[in-house]
Protein backbone atom coordinates (compact mmCIF):
# COMPACT_ATOMS: atom_id res chain seq x y z
CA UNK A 1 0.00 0.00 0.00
CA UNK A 2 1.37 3.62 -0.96
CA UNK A 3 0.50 6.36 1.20
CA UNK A 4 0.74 9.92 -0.52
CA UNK A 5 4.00 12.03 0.46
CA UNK A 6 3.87 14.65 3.17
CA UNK A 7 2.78 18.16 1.17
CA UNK A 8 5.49 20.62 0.83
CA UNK A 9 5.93 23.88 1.64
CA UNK A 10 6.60 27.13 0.29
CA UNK A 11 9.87 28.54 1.13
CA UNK A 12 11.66 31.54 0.17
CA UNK A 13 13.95 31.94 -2.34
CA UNK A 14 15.90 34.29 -4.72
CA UNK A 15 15.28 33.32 -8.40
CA UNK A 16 17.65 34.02 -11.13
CA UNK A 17 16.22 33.20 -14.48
CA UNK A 18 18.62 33.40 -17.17
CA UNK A 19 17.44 32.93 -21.22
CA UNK A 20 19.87 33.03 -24.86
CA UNK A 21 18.93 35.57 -27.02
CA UNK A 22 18.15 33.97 -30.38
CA UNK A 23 18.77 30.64 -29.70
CA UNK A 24 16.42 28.38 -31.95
CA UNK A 25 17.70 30.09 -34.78
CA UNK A 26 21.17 28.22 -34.57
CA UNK A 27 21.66 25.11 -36.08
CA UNK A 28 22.01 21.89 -33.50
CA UNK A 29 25.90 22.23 -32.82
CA UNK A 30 25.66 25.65 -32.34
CA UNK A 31 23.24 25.14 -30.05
CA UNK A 32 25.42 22.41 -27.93
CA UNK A 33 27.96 25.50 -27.96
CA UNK A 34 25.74 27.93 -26.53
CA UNK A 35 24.32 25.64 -23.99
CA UNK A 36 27.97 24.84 -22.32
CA UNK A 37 28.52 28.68 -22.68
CA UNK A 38 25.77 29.30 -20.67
CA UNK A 39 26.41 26.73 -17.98
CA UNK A 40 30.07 28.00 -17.95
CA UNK A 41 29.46 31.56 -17.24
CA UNK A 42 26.27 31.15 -14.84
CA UNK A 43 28.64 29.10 -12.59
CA UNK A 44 31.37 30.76 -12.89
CA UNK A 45 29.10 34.41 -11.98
CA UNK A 46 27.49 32.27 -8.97
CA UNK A 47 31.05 30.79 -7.48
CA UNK A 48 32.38 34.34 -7.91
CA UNK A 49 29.34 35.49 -5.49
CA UNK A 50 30.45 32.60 -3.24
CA UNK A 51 27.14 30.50 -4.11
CA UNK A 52 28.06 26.89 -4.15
CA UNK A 53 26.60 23.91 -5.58
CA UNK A 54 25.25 23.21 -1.91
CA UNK A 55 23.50 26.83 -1.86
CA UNK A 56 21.51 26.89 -5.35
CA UNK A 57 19.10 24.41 -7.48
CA UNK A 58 19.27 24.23 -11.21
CA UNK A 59 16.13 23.87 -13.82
CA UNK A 60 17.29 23.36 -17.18
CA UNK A 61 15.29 24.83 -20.19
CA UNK A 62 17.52 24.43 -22.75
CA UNK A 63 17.65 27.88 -24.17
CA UNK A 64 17.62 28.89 -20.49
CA UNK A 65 18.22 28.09 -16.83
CA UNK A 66 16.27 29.02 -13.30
CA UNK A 67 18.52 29.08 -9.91
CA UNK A 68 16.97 28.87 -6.69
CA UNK A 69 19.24 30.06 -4.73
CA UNK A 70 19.42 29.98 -0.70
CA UNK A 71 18.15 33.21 1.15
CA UNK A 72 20.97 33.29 3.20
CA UNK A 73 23.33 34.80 0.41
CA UNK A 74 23.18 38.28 0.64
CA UNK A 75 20.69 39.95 -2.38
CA UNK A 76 23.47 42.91 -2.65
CA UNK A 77 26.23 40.45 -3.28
CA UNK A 78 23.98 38.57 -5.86
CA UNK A 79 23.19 41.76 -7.68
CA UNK A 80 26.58 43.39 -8.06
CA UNK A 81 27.98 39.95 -9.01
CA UNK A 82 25.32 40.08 -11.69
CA UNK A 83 25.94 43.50 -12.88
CA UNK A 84 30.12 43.14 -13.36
CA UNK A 85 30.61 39.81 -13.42
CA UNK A 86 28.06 38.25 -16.84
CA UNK A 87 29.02 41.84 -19.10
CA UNK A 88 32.93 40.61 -18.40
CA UNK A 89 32.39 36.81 -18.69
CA UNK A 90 30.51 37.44 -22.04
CA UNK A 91 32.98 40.20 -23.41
CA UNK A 92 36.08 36.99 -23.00
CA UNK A 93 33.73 34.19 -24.37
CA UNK A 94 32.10 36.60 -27.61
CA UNK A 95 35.73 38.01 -28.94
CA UNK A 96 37.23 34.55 -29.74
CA UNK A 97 33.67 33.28 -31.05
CA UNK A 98 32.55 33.58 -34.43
CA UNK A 99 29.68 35.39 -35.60
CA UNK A 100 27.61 32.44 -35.82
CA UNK A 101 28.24 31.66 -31.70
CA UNK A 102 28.31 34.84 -30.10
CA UNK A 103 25.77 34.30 -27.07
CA UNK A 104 23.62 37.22 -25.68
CA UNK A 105 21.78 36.93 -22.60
CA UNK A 106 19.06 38.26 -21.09
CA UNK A 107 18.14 37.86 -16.91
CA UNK A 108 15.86 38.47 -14.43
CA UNK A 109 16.47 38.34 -10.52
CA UNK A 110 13.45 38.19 -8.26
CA UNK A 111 12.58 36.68 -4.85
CA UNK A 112 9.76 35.10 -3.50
CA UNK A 113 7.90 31.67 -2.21
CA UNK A 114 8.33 28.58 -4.38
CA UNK A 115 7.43 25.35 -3.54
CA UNK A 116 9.14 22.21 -4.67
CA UNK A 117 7.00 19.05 -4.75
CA UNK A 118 7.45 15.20 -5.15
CA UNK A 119 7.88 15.54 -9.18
CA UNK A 120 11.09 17.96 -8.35
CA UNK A 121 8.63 20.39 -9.96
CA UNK A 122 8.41 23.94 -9.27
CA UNK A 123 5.52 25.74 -8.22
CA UNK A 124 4.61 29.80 -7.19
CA UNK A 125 3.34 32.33 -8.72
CA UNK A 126 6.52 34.40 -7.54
CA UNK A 127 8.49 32.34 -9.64
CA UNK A 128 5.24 32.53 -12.65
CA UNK A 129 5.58 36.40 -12.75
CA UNK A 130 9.70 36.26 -12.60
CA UNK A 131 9.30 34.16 -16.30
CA UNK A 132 6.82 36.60 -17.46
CA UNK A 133 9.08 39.52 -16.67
CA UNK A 134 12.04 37.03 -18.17
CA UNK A 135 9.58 36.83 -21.22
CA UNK A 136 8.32 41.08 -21.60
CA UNK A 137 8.83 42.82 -24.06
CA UNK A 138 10.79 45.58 -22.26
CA UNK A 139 13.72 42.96 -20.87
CA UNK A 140 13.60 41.65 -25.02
CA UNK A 141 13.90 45.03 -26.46
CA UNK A 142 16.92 45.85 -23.72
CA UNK A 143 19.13 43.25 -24.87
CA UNK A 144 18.32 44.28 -28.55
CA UNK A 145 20.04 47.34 -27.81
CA UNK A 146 22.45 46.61 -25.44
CA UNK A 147 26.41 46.73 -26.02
CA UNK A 148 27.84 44.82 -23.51
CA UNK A 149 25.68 41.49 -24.76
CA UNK A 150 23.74 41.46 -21.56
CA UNK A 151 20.16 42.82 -20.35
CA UNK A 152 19.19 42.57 -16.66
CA UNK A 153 15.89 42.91 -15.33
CA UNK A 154 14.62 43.35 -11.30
CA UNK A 155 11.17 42.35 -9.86
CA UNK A 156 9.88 44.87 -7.58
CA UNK A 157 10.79 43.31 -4.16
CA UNK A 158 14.05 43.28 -5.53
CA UNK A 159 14.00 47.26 -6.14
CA UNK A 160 12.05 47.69 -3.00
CA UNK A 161 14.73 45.84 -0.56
CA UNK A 162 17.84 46.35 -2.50
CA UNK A 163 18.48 48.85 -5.35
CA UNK A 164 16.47 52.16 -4.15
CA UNK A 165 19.03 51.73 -1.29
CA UNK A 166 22.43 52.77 -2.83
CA UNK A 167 24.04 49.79 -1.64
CA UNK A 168 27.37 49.96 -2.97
CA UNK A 169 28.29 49.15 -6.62
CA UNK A 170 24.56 49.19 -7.24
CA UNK A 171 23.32 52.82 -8.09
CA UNK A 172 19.42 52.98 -7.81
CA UNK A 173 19.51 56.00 -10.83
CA UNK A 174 20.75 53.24 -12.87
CA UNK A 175 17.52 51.17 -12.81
CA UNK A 176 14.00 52.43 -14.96
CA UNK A 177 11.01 51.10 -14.22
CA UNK A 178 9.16 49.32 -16.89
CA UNK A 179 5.59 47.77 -17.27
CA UNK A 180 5.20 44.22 -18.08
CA UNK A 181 1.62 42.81 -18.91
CA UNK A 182 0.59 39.43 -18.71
CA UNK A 183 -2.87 37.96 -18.70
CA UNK A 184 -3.21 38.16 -14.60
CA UNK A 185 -2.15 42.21 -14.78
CA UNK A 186 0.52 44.29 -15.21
CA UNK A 187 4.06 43.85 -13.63
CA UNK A 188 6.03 46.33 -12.57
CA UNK A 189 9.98 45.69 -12.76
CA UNK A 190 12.99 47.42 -13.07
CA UNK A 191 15.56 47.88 -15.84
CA UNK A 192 18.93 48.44 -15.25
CA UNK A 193 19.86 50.59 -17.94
CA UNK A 194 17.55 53.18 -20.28
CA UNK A 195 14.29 52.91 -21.16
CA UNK A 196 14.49 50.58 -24.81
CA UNK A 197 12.63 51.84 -28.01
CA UNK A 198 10.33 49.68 -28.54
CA UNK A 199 10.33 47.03 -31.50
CA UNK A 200 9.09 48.50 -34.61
CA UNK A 201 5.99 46.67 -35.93
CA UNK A 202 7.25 43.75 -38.49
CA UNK A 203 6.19 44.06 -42.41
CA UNK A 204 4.11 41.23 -42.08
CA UNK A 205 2.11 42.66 -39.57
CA UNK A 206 1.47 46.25 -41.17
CA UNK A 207 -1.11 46.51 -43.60
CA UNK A 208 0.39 47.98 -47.34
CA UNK A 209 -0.55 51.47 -48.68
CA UNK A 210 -3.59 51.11 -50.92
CA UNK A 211 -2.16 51.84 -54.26
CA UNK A 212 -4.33 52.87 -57.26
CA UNK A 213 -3.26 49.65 -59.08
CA UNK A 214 -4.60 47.85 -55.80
CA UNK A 215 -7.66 50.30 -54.87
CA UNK A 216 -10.91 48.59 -55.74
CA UNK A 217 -12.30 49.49 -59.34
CA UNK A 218 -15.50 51.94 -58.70
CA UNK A 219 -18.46 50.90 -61.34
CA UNK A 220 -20.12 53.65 -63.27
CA UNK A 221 -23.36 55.16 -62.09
CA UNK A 222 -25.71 54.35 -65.31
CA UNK A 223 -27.66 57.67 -65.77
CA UNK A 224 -31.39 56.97 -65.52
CA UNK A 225 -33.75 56.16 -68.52
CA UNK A 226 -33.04 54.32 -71.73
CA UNK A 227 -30.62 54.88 -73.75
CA UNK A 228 -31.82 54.62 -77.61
CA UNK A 229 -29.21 53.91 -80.45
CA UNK A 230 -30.17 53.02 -84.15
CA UNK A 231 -32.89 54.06 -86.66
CA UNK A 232 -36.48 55.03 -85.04
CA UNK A 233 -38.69 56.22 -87.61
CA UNK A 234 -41.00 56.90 -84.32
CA UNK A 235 -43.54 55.43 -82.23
CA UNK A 236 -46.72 54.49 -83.70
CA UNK A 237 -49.74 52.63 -81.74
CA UNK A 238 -47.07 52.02 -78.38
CA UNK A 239 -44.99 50.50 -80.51
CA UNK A 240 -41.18 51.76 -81.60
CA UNK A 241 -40.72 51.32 -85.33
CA UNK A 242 -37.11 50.67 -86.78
CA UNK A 243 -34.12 49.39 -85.48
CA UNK A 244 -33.26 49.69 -81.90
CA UNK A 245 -30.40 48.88 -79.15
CA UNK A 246 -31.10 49.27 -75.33
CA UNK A 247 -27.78 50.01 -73.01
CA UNK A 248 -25.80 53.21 -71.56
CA UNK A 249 -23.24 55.31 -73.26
CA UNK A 250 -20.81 53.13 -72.51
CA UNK A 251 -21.82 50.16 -74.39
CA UNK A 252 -23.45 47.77 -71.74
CA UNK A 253 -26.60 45.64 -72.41
């Protein structure tokens, strides 16, 4: 006889969700590539801010990976590891990679209650916003116009507890705050950087110009009455003598 597991519990976290700009578009070894870049410089950032293997869980998405990582590493430490630490490890890995490899990332860093049940499956809708803000537009169009390869995005405990503080190495004039919607209501985040122009709209989803070869042809109006062509020697007993053809000016029957 199987008896269900105990339920589990929500405990706190901070989340560090970290996605590859453009990845499906590479080919299946450049993919490979990208992954172990990715691994590489996430651990590498982490054991820099003295977070372990002991002090952090791993969810691979292949194009991206989630940390939960231990409460009792300091936010500030986390955060200014973040902000020197993935611009330098991407500027060493990008100038000996070919066009084709280069790897740009994107980030978010949030905290919040996430509960991890029997399945090793993660549940909270802390950790549900934290993908949508990983997901937003704002974060995507950040990274599209960033120059150091790297976009970084903050929930708004994060701002709250942390960056409008002027902890040092992490200037709270450096953030912007951004709106993210999703279906269950606006987010609000934090940028670190400018406010991005948003994407222009693609071709494909802008209607053309009407063009006068394209413009719908506009029938003529026929005038009222009949239109008599022909020989008429006149109308005798309601009935039109000679011969007759019934149409407008232009022709038409």
């Amino acid at each position: 006889m199987t008896t269900n597991p105990p339920p589990a519990h929500p405990l706190p976290y901070s989340m560090l969700l970290i996605d590859t700009e453009r990845f499906s578009d590479r080919d299946d070894v450049q993919q490979a590539y990208l992954r172990r870049m990715l691994y590489g410089i996430v651990d590498r950032t982490l054991l820099t801010a003295g977070i372990d293997q002991t002090l952090r869980l791993r969810a691979d998405r292949g194009d991206a990976v989630m940390e939960l990582i231990d409460p009792s590493v300091p936010l500030t430490t986390l955060l200014r590891t973040l902000l020197v630490e993935v611009p330098a490890e991407l500027r060493a890995v990008n100038r000996l990679a070919a066009g084709s490899a280069q790897i740009r990332l994107r980030a978010v860093l949030a905290t919040g209650f996430v509960v991890i049940d029997e399945y090793d499956g993660w549940v909270g809708s802390d950790l549900n916003q934290a993908c949508r803000l990983l997901d937003g537009d704002p974060l995507r169009n950040a990274l599209r116009e960033a120059t150091d390869d790297f976009a970084l995005c903050v929930s708004e405990s994060v701002h709250s507890g942390i960056v409008r503080h002027n902890h040092l190495g992490i200037r709270a004039d450096a953030f912007t705050s951004v709106t993210v919607p999703s279906k269950n209501g606006p987010l609000t985040a934090w940028l670190h950087g400018p406010l991005p122009t948003p994407a222009a709209p693609s071709a494909a989803s802008t209607p053309p110009e009407p063009t006068a070869s394209s413009a719908p042809a506009v029938p003529s109006v026929a005038q009222p009455g009949l239109d008599f062509r022909g020989t008429n020697h006149g109308v005798v007993a309601n009935s039109i003598e000679g011969s007759i053809s019934f149409g407008d000016a232009g022709g038409r029957r």
